[in-house]
C-alpha atoms as a PDB file:
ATOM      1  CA  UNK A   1      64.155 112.480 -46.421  1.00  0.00           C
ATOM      2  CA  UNK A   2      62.440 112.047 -42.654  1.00  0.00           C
ATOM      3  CA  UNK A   3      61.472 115.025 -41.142  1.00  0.00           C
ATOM      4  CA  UNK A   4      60.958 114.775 -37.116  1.00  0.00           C
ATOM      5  CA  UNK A   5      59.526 117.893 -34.596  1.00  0.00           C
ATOM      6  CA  UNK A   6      61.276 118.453 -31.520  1.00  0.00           C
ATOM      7  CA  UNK A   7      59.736 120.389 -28.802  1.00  0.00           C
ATOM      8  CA  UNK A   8      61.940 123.131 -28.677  1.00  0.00           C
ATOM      9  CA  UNK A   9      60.639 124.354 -32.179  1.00  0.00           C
ATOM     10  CA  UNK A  10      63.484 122.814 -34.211  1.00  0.00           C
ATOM     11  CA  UNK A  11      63.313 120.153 -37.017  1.00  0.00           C
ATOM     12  CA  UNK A  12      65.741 117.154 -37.596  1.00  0.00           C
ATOM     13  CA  UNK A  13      66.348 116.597 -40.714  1.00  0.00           C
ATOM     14  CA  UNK A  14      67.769 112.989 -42.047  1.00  0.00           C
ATOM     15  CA  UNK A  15      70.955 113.973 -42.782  1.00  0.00           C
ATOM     16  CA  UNK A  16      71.474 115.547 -38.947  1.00  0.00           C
ATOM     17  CA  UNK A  17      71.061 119.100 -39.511  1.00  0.00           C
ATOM     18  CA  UNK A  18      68.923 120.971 -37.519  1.00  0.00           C
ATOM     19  CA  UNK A  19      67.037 124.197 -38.552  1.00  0.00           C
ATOM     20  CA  UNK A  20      65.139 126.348 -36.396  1.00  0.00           C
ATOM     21  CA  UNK A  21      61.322 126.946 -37.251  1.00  0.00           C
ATOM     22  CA  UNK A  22      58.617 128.550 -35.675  1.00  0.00           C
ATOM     23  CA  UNK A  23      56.115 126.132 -34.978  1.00  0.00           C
ATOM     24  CA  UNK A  24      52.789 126.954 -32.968  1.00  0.00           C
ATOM     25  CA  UNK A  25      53.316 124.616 -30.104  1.00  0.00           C
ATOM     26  CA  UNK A  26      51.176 124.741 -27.483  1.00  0.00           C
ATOM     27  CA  UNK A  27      53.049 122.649 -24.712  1.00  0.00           C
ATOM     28  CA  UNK A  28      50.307 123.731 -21.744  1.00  0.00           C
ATOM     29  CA  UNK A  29      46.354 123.597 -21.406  1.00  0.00           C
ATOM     30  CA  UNK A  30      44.789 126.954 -22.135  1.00  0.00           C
ATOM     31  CA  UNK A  31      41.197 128.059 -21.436  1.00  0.00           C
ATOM     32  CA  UNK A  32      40.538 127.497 -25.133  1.00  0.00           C
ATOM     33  CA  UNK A  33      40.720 123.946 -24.698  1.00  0.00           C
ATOM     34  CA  UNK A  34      37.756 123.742 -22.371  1.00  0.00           C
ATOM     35  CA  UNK A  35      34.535 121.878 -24.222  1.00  0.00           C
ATOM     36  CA  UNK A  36      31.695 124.148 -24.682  1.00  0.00           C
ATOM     37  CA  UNK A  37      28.346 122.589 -25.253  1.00  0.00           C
ATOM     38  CA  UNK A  38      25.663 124.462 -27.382  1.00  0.00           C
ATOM     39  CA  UNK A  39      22.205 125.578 -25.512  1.00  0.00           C
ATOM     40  CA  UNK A  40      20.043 122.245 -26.344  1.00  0.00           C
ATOM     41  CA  UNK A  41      16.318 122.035 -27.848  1.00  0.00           C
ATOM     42  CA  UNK A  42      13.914 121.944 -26.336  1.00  0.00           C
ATOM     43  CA  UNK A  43      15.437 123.589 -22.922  1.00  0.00           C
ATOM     44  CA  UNK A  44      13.200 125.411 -20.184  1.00  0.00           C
ATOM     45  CA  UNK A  45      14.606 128.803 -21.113  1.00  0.00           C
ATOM     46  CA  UNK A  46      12.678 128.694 -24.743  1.00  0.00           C
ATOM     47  CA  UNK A  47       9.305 129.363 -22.567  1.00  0.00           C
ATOM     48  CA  UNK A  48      11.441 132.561 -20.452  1.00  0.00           C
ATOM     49  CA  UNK A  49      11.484 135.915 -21.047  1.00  0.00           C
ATOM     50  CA  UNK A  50      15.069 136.698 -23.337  1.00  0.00           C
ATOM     51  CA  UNK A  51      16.874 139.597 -21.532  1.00  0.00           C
ATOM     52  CA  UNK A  52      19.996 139.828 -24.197  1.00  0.00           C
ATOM     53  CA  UNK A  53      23.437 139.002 -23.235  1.00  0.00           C
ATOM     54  CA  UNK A  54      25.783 140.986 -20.842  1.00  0.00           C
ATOM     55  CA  UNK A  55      29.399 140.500 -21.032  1.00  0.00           C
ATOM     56  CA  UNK A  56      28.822 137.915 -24.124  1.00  0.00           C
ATOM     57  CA  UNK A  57      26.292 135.279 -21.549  1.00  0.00           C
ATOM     58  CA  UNK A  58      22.981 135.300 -22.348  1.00  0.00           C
ATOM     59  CA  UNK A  59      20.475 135.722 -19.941  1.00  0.00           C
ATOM     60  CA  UNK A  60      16.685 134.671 -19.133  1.00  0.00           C
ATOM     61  CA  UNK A  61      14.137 135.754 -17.092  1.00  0.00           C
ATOM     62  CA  UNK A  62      11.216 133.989 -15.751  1.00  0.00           C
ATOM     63  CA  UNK A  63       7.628 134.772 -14.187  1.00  0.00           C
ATOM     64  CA  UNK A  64       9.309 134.817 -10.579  1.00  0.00           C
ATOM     65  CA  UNK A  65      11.892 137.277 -11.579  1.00  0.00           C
ATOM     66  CA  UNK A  66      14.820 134.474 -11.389  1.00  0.00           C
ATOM     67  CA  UNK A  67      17.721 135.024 -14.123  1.00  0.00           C
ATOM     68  CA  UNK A  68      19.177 131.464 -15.805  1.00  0.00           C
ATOM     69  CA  UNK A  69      22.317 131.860 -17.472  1.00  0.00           C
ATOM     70  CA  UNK A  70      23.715 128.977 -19.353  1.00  0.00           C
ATOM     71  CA  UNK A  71      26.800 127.216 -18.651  1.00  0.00           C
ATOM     72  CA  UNK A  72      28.215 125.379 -21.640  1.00  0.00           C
ATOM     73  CA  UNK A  73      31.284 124.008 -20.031  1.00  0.00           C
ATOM     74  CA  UNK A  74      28.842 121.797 -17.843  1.00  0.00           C
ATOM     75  CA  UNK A  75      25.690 122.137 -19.623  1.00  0.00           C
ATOM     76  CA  UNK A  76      23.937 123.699 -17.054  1.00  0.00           C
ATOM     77  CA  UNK A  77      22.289 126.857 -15.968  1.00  0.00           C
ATOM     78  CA  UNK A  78      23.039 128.645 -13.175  1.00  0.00           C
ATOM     79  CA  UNK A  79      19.777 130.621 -11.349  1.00  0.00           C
ATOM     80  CA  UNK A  80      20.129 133.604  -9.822  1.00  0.00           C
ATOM     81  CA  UNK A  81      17.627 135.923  -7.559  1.00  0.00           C
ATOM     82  CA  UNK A  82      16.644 139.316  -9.126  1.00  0.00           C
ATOM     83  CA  UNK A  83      19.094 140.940  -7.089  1.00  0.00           C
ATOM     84  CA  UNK A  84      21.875 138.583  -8.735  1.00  0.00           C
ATOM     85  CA  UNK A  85      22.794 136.528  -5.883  1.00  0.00           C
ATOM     86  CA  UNK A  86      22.894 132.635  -7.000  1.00  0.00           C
ATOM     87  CA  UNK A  87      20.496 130.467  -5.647  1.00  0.00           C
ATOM     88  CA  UNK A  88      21.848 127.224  -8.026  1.00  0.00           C
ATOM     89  CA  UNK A  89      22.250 125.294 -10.547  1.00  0.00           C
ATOM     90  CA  UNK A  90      19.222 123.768 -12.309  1.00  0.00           C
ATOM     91  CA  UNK A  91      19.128 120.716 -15.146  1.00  0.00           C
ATOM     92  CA  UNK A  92      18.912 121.957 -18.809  1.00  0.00           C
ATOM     93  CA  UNK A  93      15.866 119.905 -19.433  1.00  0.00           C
ATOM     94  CA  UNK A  94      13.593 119.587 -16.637  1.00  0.00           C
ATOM     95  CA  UNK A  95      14.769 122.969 -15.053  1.00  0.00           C
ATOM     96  CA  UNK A  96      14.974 120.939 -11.242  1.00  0.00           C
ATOM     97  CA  UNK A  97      17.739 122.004  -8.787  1.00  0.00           C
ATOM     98  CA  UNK A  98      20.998 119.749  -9.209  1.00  0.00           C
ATOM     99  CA  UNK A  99      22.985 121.806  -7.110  1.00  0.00           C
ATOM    100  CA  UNK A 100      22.924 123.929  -4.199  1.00  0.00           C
ATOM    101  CA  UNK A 101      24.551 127.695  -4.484  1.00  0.00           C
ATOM    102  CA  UNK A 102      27.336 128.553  -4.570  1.00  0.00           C
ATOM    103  CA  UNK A 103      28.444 131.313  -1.896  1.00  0.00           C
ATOM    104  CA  UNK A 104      29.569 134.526  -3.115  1.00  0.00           C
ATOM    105  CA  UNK A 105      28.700 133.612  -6.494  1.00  0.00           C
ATOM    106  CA  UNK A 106      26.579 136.932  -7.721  1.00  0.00           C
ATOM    107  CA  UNK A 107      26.149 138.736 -11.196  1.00  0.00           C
ATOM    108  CA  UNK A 108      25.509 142.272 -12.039  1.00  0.00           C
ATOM    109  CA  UNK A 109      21.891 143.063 -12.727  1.00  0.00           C
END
């Protein structure tokens, strides 16, 4: 006996009958299927002050006051001023600006 999935949650069955199952299907794109990328070693932020995490990101401080949060989606982390305002994005490795900020962009400090 074949068994083929439809997308409307229903199985055909070899013989034509068709019984209803549930079936997880996932027919769109959800945030879950975004790639995250774990922090690499060695990284700049291993020589930074650890401040915790707020609102599950974890957070870095360095001599200058500057925060670095990580961004795993792009494997990047973003720099912000003490105050929170963002000033960046700077390269995992060498810790050089790669991108210019972002307006608006701010945290809560």
């Amino acid at each position: 006996m074949t068994v083929s999935v439809c997308n409307e949650g229903f199985i055909s069955l070899k013989f034509g009958v068709r019984q209803r199952v549930s079936l997880p299907l996932r027919l769109h794109r959800s945030h879950t299927d975004l790639t995250y990328t774990p922090l690499p070693r060695p990284c700049i932020v291993d020589d930074l002050e650890h401040l915790g995490a707020r609102n599950g990101v974890r957070r870095w401080r360095d001599g200058a006051g500057r925060i670095y949060t990580y961004d795993g989606q792009h494997c990047e982390l973003e720099v912000f001023n003490s105050r929170g305002r963002h000033i960046g994005v700077a390269d995992v490795y060498t810790g050089e600006f790669i991108k210019p900020a972002v307006r608006g962009r701010k945290i809560d400090v």
